[in-house]
C-alpha atoms as a PDB file:
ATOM      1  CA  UNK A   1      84.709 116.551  81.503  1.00  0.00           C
ATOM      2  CA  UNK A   2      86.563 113.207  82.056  1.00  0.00           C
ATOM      3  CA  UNK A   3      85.477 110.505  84.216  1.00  0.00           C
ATOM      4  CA  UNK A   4      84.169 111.483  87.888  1.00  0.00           C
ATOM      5  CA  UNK A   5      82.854 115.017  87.042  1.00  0.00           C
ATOM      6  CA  UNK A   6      86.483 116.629  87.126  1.00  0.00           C
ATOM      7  CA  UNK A   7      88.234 118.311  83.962  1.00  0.00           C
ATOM      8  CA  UNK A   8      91.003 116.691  82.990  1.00  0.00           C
ATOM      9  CA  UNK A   9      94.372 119.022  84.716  1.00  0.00           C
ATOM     10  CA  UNK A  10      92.268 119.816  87.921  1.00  0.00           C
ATOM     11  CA  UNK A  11      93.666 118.773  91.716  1.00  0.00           C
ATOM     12  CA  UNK A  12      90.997 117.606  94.327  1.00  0.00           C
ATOM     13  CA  UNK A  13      92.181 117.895  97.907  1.00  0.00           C
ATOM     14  CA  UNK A  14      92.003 114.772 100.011  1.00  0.00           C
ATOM     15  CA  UNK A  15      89.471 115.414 102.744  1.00  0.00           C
ATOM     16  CA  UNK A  16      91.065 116.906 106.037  1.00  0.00           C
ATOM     17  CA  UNK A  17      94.964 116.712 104.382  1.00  0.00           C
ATOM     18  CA  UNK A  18      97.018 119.371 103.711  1.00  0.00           C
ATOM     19  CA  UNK A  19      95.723 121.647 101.377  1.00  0.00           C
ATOM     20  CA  UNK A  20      98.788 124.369 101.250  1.00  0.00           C
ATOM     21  CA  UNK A  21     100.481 127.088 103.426  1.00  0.00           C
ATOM     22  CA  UNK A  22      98.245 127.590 106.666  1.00  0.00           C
ATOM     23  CA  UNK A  23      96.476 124.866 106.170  1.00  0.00           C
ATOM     24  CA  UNK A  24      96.122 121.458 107.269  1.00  0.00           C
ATOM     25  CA  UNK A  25      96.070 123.092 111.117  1.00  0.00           C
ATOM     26  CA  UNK A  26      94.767 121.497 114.220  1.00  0.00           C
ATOM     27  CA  UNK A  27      91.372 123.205 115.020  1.00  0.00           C
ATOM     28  CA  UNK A  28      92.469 126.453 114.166  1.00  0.00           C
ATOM     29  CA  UNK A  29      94.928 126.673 116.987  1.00  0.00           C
ATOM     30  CA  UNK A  30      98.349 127.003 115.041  1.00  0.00           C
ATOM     31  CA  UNK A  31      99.117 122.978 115.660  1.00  0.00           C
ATOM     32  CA  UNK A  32     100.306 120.713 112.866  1.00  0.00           C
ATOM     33  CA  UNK A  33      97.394 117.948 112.287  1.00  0.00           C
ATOM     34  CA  UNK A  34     100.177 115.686 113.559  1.00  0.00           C
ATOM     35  CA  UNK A  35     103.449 115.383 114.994  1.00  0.00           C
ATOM     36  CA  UNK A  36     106.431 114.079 112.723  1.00  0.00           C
ATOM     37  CA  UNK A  37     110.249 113.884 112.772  1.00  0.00           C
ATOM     38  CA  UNK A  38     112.367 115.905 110.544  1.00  0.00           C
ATOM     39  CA  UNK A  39     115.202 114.587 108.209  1.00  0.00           C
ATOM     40  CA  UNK A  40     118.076 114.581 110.646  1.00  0.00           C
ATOM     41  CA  UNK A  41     115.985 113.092 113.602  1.00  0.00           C
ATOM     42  CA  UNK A  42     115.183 110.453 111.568  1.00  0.00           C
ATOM     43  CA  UNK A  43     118.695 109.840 109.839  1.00  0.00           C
ATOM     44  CA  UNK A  44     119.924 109.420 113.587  1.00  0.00           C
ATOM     45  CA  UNK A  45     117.088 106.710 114.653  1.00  0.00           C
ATOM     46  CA  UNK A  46     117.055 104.840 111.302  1.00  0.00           C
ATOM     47  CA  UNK A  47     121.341 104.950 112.055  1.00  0.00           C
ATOM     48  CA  UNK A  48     120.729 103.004 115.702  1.00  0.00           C
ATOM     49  CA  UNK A  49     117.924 101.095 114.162  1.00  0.00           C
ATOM     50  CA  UNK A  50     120.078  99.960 111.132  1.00  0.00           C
ATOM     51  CA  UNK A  51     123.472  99.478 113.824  1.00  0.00           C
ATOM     52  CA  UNK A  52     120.862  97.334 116.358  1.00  0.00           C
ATOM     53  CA  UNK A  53     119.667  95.157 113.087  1.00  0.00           C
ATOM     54  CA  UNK A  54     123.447  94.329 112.156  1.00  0.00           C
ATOM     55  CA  UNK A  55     123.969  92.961 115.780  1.00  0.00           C
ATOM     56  CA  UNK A  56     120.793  90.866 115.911  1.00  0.00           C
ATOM     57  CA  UNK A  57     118.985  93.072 118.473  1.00  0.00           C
ATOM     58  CA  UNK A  58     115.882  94.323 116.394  1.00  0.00           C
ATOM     59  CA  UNK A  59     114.098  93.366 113.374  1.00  0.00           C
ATOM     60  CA  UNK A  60     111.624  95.488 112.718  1.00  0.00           C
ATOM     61  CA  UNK A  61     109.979  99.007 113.468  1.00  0.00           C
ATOM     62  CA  UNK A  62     106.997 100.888 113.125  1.00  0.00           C
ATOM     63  CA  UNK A  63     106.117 104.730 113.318  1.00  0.00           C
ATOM     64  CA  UNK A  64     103.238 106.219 114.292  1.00  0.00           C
ATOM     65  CA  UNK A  65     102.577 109.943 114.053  1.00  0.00           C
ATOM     66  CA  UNK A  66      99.479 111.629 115.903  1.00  0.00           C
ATOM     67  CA  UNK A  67      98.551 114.923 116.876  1.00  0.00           C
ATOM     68  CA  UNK A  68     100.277 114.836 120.308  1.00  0.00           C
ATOM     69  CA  UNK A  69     103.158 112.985 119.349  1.00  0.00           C
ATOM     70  CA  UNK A  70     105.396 110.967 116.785  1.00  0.00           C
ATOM     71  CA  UNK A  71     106.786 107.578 118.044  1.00  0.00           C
ATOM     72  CA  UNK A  72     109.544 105.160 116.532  1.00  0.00           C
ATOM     73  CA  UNK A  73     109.307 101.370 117.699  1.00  0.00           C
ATOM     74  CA  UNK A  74     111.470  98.766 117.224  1.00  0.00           C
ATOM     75  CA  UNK A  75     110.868  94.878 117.582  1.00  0.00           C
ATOM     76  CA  UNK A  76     112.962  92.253 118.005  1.00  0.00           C
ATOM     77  CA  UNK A  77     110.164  89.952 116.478  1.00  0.00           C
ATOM     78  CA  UNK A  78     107.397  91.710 114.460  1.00  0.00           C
ATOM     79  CA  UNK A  79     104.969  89.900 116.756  1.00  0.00           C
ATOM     80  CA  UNK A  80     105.523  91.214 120.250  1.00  0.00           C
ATOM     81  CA  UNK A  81     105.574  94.453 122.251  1.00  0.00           C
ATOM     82  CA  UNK A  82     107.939  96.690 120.900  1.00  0.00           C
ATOM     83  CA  UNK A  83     112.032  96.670 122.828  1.00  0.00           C
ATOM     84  CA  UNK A  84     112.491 100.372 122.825  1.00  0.00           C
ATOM     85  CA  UNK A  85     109.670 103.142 121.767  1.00  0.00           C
ATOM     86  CA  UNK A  86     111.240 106.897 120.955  1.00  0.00           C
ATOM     87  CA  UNK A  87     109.061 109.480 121.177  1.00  0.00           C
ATOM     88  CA  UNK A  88     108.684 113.098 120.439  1.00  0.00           C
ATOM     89  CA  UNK A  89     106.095 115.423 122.206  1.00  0.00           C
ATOM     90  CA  UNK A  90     106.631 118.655 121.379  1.00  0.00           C
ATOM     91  CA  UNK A  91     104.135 119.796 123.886  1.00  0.00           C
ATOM     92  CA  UNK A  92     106.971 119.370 126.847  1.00  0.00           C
ATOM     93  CA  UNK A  93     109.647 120.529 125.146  1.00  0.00           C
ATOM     94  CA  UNK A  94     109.938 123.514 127.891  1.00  0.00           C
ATOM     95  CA  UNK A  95     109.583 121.495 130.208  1.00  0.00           C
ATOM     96  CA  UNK A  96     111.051 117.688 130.998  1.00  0.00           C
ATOM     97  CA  UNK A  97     112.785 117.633 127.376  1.00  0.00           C
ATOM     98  CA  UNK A  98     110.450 116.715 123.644  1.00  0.00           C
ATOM     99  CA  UNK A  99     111.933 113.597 123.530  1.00  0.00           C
ATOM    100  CA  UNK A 100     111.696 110.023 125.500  1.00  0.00           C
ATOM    101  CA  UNK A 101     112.818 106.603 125.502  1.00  0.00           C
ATOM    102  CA  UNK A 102     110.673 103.845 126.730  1.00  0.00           C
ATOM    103  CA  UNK A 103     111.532 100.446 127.384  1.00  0.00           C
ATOM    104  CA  UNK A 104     109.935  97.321 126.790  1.00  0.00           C
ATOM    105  CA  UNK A 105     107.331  97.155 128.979  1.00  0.00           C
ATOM    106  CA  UNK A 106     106.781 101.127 128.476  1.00  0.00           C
ATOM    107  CA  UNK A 107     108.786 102.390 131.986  1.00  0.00           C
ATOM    108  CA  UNK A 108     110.349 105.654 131.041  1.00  0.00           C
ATOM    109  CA  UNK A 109     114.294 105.107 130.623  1.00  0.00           C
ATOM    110  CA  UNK A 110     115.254 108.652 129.642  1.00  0.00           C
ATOM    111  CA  UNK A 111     113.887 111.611 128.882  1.00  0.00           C
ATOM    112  CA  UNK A 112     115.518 114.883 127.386  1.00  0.00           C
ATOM    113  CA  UNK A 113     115.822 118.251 125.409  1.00  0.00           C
ATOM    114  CA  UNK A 114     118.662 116.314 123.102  1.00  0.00           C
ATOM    115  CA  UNK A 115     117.680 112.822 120.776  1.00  0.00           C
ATOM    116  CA  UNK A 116     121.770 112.032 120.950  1.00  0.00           C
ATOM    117  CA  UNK A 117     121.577 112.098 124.662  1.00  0.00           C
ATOM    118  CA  UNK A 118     117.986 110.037 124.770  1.00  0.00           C
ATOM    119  CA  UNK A 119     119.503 107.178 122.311  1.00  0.00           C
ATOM    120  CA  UNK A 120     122.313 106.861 124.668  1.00  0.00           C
ATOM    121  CA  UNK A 121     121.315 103.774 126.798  1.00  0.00           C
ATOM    122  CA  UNK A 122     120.430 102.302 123.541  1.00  0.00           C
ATOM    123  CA  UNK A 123     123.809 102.928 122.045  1.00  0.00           C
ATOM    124  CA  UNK A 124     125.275 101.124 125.456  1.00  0.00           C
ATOM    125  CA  UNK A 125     123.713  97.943 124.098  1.00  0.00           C
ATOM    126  CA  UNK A 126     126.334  98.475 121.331  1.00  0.00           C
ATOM    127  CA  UNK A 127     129.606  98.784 123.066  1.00  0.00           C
ATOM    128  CA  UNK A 128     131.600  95.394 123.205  1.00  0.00           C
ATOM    129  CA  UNK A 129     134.517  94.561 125.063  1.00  0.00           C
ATOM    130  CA  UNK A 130     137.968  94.577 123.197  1.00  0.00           C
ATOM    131  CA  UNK A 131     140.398  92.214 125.049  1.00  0.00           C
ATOM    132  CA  UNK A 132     143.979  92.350 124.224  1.00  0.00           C
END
């Protein structure tokens, strides 16, 4: 036996993770335990994010991920309320759309079935003016 009463080869689930196939559920009612984006979701927020850092608009994000609901924020200062929040509820995606944009002071700017369409006033912060 090596240290901590385990042989030496063996794999000790964290408590409450995600022990394999069919596991890891919410309460035994077919949920995830939390809410998360999948590659291409987040390829296409980290893109805006990276595209709003290059013009000086936002310096820093966080992600949280909960049962309900995943959420992207992004900061123009690390120490103030977050610019824009994206977030993903799966729960309503038969009914208003999975996926919202809220603004700075959390009003709801758009919601929607499609992340491309959501991001859209965001990508409007983009667009410049090309004078001949």
């Amino acid at each position: 036996m090596a240290a901590g009463g385990f042989t030496s080869g063996s794999v000790v689930p964290f408590p409450g993770g995600h022990n394999g196939p069919g596991q890891g559920q919410g309460q035994g009612q077919g949920q995830p335990a939390q809410v998360g984006f999948d590659r291409l979701e987040l390829q296409r927020i980290l893109d805006l994010y990276g595209r709003m850092v290059a013009a000086g608009l936002w310096r820093d994000y966080a992600m949280d991920f909960a049962r309900e609901a995943a959420s992207f924020s992004a900061f123009r200062r690390a120490a103030e309320r977050p610019q824009a929040r994206i977030e993903k509820r799966p729960s309503l995606r038969g009914k208003q759309g999975m996926w919202t944009l809220f603004g700075e002071v959390g009003q709801v700017l758009k919601r929607g079935h499609d992340l491309s369409n959501v991001l859209s006033p965001l990508e409007r912060k983009l667009l410049k003016v090309v004078e001949d």
